[in-house]
C-alpha atoms as a PDB file:
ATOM      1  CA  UNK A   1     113.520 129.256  56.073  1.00  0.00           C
ATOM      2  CA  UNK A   2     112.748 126.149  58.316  1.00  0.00           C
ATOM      3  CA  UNK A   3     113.339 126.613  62.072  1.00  0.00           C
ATOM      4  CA  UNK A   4     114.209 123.347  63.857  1.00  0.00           C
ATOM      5  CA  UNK A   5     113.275 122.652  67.620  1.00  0.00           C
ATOM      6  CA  UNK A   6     114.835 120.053  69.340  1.00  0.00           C
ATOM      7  CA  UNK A   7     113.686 118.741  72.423  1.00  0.00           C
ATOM      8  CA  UNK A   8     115.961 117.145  75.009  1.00  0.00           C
ATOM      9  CA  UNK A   9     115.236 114.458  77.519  1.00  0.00           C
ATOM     10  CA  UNK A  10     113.838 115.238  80.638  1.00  0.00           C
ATOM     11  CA  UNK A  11     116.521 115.457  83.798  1.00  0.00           C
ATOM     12  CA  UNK A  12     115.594 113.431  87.204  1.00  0.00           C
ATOM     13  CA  UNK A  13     117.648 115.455  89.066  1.00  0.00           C
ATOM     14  CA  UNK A  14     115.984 116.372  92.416  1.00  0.00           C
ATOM     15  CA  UNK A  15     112.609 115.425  91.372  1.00  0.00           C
ATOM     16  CA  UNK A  16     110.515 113.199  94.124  1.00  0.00           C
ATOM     17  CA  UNK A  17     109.487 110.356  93.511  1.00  0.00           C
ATOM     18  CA  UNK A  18     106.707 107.915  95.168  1.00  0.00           C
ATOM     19  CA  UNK A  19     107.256 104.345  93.913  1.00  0.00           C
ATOM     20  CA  UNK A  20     104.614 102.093  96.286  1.00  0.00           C
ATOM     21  CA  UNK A  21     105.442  98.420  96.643  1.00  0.00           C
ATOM     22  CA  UNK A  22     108.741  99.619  96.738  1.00  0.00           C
ATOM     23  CA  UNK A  23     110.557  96.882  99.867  1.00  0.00           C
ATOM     24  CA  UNK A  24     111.147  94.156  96.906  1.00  0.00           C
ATOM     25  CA  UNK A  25     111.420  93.214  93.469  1.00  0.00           C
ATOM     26  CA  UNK A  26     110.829  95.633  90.715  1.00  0.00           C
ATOM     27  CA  UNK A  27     109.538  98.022  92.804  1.00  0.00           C
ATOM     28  CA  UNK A  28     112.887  98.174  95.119  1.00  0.00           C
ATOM     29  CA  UNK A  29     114.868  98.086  91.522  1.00  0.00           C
ATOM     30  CA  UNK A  30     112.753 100.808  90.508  1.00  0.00           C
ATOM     31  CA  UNK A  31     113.450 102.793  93.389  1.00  0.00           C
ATOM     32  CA  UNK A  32     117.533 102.550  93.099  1.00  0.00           C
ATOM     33  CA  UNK A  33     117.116 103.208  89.370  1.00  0.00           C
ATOM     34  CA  UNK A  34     115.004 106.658  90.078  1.00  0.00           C
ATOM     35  CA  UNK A  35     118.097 107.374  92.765  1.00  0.00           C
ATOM     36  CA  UNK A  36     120.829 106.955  90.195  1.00  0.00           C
ATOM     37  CA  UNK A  37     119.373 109.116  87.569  1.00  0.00           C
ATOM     38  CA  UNK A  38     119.337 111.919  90.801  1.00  0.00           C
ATOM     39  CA  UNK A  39     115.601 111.577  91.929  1.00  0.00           C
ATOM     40  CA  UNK A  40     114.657 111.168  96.031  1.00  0.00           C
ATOM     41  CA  UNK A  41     112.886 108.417  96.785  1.00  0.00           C
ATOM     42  CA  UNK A  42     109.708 107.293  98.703  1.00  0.00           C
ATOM     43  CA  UNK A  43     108.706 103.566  98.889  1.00  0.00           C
ATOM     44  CA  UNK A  44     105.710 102.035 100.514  1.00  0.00           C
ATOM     45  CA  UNK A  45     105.634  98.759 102.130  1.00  0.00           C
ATOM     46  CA  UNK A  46     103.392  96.574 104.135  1.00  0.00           C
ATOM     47  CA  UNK A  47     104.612  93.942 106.033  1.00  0.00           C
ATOM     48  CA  UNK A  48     108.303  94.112 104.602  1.00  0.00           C
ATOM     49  CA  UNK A  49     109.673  96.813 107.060  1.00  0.00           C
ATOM     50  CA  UNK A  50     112.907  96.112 106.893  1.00  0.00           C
ATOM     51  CA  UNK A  51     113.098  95.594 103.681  1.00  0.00           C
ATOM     52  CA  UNK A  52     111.958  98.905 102.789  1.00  0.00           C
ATOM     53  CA  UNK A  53     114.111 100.540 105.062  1.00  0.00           C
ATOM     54  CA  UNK A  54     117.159  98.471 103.232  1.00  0.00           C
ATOM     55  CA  UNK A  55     116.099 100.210 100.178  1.00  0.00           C
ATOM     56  CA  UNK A  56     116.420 103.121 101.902  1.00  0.00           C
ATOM     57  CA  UNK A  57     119.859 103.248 102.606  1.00  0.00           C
ATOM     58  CA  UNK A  58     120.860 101.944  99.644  1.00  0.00           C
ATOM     59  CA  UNK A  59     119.543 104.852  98.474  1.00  0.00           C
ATOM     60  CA  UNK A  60     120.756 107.178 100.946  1.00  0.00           C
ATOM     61  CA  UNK A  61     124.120 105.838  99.611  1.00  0.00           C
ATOM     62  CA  UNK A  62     123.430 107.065  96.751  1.00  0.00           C
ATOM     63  CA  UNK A  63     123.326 110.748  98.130  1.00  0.00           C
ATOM     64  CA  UNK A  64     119.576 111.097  97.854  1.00  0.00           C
ATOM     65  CA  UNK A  65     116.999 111.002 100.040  1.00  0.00           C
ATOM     66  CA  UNK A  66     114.518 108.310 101.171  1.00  0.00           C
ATOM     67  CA  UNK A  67     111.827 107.533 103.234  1.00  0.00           C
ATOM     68  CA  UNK A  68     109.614 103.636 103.873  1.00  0.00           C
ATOM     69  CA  UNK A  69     106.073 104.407 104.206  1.00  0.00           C
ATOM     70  CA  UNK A  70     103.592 102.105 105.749  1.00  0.00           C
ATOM     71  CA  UNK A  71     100.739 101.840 103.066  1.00  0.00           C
ATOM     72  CA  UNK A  72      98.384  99.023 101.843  1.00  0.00           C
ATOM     73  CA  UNK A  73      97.253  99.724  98.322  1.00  0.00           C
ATOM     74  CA  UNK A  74      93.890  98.188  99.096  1.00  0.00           C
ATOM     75  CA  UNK A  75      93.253 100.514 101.681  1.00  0.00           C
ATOM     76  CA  UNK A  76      91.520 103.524 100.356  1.00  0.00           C
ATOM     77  CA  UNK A  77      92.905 105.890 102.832  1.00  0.00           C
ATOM     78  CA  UNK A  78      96.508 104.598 102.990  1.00  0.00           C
ATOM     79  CA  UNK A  79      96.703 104.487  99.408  1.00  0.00           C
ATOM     80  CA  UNK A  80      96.145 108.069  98.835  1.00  0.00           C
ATOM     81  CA  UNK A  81      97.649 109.495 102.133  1.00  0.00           C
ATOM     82  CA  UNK A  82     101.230 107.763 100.563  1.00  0.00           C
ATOM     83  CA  UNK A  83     100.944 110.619  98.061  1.00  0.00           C
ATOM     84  CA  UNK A  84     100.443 113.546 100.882  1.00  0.00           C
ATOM     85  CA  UNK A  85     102.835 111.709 103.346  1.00  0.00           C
ATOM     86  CA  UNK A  86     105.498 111.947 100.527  1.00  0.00           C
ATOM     87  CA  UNK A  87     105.276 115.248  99.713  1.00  0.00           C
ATOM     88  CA  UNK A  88     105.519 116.667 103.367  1.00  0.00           C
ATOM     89  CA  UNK A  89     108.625 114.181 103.875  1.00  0.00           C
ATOM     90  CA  UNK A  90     110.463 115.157 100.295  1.00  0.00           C
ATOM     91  CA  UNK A  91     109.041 118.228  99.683  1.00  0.00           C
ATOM     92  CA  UNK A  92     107.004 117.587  96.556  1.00  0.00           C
ATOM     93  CA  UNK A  93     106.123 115.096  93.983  1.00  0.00           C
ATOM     94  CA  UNK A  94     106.964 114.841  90.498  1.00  0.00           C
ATOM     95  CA  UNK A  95     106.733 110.930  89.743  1.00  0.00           C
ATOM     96  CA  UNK A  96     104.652 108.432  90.643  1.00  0.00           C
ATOM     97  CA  UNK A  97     105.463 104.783  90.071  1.00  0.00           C
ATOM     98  CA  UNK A  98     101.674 102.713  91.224  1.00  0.00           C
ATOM     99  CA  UNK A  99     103.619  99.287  91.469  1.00  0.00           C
ATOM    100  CA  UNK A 100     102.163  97.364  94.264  1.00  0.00           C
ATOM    101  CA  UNK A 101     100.302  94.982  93.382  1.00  0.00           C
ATOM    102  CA  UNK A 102      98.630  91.430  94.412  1.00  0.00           C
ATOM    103  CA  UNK A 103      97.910  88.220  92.424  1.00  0.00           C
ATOM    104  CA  UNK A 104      95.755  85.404  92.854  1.00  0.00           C
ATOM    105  CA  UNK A 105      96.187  82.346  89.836  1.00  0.00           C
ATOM    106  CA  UNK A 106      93.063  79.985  89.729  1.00  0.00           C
ATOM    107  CA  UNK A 107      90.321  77.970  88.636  1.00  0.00           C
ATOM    108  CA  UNK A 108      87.142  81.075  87.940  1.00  0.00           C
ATOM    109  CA  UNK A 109      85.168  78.717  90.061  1.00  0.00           C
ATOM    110  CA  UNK A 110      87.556  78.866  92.943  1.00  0.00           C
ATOM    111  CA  UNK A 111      87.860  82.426  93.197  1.00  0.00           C
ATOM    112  CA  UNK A 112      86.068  83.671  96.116  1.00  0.00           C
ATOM    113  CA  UNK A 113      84.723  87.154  96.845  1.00  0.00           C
ATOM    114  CA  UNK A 114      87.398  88.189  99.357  1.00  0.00           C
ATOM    115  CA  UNK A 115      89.630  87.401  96.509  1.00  0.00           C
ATOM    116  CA  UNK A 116      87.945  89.499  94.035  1.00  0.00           C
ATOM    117  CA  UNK A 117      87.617  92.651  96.455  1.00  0.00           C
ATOM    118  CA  UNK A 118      91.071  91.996  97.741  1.00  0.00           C
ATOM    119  CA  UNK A 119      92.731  92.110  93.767  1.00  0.00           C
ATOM    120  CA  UNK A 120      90.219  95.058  92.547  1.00  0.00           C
ATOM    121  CA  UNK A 121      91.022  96.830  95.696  1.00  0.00           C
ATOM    122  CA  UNK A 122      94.554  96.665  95.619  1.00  0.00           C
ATOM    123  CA  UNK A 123      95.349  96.553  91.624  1.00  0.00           C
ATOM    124  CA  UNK A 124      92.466  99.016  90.067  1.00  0.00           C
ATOM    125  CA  UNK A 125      91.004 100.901  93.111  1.00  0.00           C
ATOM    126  CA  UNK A 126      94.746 101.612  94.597  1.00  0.00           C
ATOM    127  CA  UNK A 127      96.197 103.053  91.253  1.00  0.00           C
ATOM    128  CA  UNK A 128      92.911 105.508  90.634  1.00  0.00           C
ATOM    129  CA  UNK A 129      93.173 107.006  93.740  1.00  0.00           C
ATOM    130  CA  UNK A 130      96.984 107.288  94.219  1.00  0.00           C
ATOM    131  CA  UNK A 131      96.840 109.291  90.610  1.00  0.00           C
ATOM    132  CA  UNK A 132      94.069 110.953  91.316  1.00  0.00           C
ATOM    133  CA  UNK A 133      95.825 112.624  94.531  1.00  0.00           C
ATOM    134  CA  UNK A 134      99.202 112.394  92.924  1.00  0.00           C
ATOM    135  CA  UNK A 135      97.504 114.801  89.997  1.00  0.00           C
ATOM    136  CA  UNK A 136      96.438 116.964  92.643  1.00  0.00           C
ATOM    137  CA  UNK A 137      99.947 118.023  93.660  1.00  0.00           C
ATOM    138  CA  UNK A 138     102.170 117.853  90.115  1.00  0.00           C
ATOM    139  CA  UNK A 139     102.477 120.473  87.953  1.00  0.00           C
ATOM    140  CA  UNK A 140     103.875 120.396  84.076  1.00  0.00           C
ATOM    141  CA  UNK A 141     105.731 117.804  84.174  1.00  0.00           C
ATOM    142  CA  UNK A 142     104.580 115.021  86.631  1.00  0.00           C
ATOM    143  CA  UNK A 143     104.543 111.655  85.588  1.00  0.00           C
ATOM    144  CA  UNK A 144     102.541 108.768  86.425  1.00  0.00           C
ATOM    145  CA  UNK A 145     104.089 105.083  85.423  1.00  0.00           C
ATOM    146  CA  UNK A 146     102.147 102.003  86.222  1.00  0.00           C
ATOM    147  CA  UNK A 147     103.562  98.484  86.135  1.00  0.00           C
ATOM    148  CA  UNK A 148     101.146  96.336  84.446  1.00  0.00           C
ATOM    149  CA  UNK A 149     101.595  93.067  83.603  1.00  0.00           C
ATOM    150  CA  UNK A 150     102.274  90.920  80.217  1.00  0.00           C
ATOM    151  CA  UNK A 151      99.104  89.184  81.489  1.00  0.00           C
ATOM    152  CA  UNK A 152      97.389  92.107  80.582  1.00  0.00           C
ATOM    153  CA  UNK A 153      98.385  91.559  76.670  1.00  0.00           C
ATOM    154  CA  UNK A 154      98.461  88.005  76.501  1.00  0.00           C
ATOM    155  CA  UNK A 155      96.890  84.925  78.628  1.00  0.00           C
ATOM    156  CA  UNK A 156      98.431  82.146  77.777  1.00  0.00           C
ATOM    157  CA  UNK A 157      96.573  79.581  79.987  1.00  0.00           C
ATOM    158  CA  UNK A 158      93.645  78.892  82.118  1.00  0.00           C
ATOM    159  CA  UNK A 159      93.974  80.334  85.985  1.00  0.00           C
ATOM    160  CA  UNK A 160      94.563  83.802  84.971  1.00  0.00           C
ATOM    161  CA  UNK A 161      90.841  85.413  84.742  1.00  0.00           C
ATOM    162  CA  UNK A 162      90.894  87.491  87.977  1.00  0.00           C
ATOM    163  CA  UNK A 163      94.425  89.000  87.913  1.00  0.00           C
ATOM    164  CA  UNK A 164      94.093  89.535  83.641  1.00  0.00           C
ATOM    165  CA  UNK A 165      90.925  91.428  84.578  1.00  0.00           C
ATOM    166  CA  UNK A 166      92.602  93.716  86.954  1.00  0.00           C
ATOM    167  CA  UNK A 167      95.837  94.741  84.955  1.00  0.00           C
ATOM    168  CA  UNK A 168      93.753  95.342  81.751  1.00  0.00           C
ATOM    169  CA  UNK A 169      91.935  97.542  83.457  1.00  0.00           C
ATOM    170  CA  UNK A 170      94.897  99.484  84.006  1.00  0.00           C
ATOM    171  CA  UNK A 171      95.388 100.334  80.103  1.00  0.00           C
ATOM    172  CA  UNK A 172      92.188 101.863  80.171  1.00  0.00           C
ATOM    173  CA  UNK A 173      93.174 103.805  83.288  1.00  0.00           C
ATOM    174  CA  UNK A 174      96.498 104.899  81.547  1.00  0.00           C
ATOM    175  CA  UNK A 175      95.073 105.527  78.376  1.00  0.00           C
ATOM    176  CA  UNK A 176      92.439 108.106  80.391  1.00  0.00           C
ATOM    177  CA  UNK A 177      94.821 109.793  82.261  1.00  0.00           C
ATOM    178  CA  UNK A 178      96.809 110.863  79.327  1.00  0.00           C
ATOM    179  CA  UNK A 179      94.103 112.343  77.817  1.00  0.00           C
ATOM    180  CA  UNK A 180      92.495 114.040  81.020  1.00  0.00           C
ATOM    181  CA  UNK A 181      96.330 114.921  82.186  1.00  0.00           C
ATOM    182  CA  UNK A 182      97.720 115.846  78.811  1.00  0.00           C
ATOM    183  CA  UNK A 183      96.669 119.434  78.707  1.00  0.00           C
ATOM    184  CA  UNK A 184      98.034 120.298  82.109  1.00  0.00           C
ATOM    185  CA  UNK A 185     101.700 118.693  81.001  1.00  0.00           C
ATOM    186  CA  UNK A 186     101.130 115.458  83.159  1.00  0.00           C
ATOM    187  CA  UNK A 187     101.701 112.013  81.462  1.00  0.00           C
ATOM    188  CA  UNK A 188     100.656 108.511  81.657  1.00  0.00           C
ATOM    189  CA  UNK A 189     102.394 105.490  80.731  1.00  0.00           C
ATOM    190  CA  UNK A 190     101.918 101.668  81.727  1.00  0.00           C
ATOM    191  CA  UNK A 191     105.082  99.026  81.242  1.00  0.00           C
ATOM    192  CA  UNK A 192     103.993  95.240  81.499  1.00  0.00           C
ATOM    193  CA  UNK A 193     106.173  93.062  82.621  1.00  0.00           C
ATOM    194  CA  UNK A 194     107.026  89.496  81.641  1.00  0.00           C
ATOM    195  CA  UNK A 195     108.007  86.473  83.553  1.00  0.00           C
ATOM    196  CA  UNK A 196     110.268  88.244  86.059  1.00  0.00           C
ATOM    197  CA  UNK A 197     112.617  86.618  88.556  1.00  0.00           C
ATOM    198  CA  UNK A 198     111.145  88.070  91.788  1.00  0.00           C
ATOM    199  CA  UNK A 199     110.148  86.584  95.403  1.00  0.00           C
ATOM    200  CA  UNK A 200     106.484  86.239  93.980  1.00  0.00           C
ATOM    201  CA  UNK A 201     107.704  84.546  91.056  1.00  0.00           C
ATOM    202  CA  UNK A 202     111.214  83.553  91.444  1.00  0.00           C
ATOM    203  CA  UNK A 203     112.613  81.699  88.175  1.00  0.00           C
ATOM    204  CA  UNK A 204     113.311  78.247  89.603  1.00  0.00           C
ATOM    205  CA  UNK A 205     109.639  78.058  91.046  1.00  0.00           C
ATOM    206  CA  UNK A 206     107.524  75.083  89.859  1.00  0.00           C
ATOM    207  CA  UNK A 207     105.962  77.200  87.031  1.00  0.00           C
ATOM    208  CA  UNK A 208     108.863  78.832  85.624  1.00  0.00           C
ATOM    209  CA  UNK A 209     110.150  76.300  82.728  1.00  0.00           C
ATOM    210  CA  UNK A 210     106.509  76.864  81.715  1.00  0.00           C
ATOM    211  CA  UNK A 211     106.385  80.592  81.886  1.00  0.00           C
ATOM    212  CA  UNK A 212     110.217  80.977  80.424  1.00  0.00           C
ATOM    213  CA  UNK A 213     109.331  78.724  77.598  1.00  0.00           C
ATOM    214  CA  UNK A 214     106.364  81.188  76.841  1.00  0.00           C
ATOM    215  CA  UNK A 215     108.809  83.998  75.802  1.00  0.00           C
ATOM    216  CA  UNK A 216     110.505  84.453  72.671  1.00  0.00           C
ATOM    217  CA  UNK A 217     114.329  85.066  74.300  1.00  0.00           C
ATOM    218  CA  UNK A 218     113.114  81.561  76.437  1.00  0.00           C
ATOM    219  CA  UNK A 219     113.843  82.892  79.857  1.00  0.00           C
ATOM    220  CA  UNK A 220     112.821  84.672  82.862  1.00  0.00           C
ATOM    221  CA  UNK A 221     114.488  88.323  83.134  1.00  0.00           C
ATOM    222  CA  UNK A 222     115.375  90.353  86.368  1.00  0.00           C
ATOM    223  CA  UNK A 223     113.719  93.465  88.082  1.00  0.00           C
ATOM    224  CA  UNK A 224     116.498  95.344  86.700  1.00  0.00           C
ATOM    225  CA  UNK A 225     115.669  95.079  83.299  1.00  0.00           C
ATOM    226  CA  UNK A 226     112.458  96.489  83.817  1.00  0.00           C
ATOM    227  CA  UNK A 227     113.732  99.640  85.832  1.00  0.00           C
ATOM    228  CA  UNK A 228     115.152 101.506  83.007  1.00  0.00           C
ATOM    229  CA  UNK A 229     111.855 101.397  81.211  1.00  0.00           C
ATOM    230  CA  UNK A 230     110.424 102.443  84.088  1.00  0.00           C
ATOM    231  CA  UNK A 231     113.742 105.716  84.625  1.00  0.00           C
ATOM    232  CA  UNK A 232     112.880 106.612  81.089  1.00  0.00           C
ATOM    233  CA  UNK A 233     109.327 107.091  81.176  1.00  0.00           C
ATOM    234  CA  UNK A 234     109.615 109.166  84.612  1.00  0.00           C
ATOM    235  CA  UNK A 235     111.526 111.834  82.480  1.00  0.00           C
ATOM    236  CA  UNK A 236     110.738 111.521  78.743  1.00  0.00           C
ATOM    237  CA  UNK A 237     108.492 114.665  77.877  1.00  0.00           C
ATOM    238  CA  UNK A 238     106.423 113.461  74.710  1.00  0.00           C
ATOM    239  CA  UNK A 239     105.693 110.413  75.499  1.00  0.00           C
ATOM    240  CA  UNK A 240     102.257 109.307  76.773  1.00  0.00           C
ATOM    241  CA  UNK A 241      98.710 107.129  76.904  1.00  0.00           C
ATOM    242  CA  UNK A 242     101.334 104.293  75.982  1.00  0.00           C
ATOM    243  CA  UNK A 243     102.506 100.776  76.427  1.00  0.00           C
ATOM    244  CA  UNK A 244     105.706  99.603  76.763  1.00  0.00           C
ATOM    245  CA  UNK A 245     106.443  95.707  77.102  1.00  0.00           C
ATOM    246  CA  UNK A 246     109.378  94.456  78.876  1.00  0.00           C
ATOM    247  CA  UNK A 247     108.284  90.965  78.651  1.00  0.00           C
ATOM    248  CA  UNK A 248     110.896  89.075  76.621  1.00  0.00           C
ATOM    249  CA  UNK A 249     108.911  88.617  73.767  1.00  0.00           C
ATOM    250  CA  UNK A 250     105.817  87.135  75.758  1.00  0.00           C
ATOM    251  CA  UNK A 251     103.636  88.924  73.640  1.00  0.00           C
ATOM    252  CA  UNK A 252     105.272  88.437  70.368  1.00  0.00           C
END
């Protein structure tokens, strides 16, 4: 006699969720997503107040609850206190989405060490210590998503050495955490995004007929096609220590 178990998706109904660099882009997509499947909602910001707060109510609208948080990510400090300052605002934490993030393109020879500190800080040193004290507070089944990049999987021109360093070291980072976090029900997931139409990188910026051409579907794609990836992996239950490319083929 076989017995057959079937597993069913995970629910993201009134789980928390802390999505930092969450005022723009596919952070603020993110954020709405998470709402929609039934999650409350934290975002951190920096200097885009009132953009957070218009995430916010978009989705208080949604019938959930929000709250903007003040954080750098390069700030030791801020970037953990996020994680404590969400859970006495929402009453927990169950999902963590380490999105903010900084970039600086340019010659190796140009980079200066302000630059370096500033991208480490913000990019490697930020995500650590948000999921270390984001693993302090979840039980069986947290999650912890970070948005990589498709620079992490593929550089496909000169400029890139400083911000390719910083989201590769993020696979590592994953790959870690779903081994250290496995046992206690936690996972650990990364999603790299392509060319992505976004105030950093909008699609009719001087670069973009470059970076567009570099993708197999031969254009830029939109924050909201990376925020399902994103709602999946912040419920799935057996999935983990993995990459998922939303990139349009920039790897292929």
């Amino acid at each position: 006699m076989t017995t057959t178990t079937t597993t069913t998706h995970g629910s993201l109904q009134d789980k928390v969720a802390l999505v930092t660099g969450g005022s723009r882009g596919i952070g603020a997509a993110t954020a709405l997503r998470l709402a929609r499947e039934g999650a409350d909602v934290a975002v951190t910001y920096v200097h885009g107040k009132e953009a957070a707060e218009e995430v916010v109510r978009a989705v208080q609208a949604l019938g959930r609850r929000a709250v903007a948080l003040r954080a750098d990510a390069g700030d030791a400090a801020e970037a953990q206190g996020a994680v404590g300052r969400t859970a006495e605002a929402l009453g927990g934490l169950d999902v963590l989405v380490n999105n903010a993030g900084v970039g600086v393109l340019g010659p190796l020879e140009g980079l200066s060490l302000a630059d370096v500190d500033r991208v480490l800080a913000v990019n490697v040193r930020g995500v650590l210590l948000a999921s270390r004290a984001a693993a302090a507070r979840m039980g069986a089944g947290g999650r912890i998503i970070t948005i990589g990049s498709c620079m992490a999987q593929r550089v496909p021109g000169p400029g890139g050495t400083l911000y390719a360093t910083s989201k590769s070291a993020l696979i590592g980072l994953t790959k870690a955490l779903a081994r250290e976090l496995g046992p206690r029900g936690i996972t650990a997931n990364i999603v790299h995004p392509g060319p992505i139409d976004t105030d950093m990188n909008p699609a009719q910026g001087p670069y973009a007929s470059d970076q567009a051409a570099m993708t197999a579907l031969g254009r830029f794609g939109t924050a909201d096609e990376v925020a399902p990836t994103v709602a999946y992996l912040a419920a799935a239950d057996y999935v983990t220590g993995t990459e998922f490319a939303v990139d349009g083929g920039h790897a292929a």
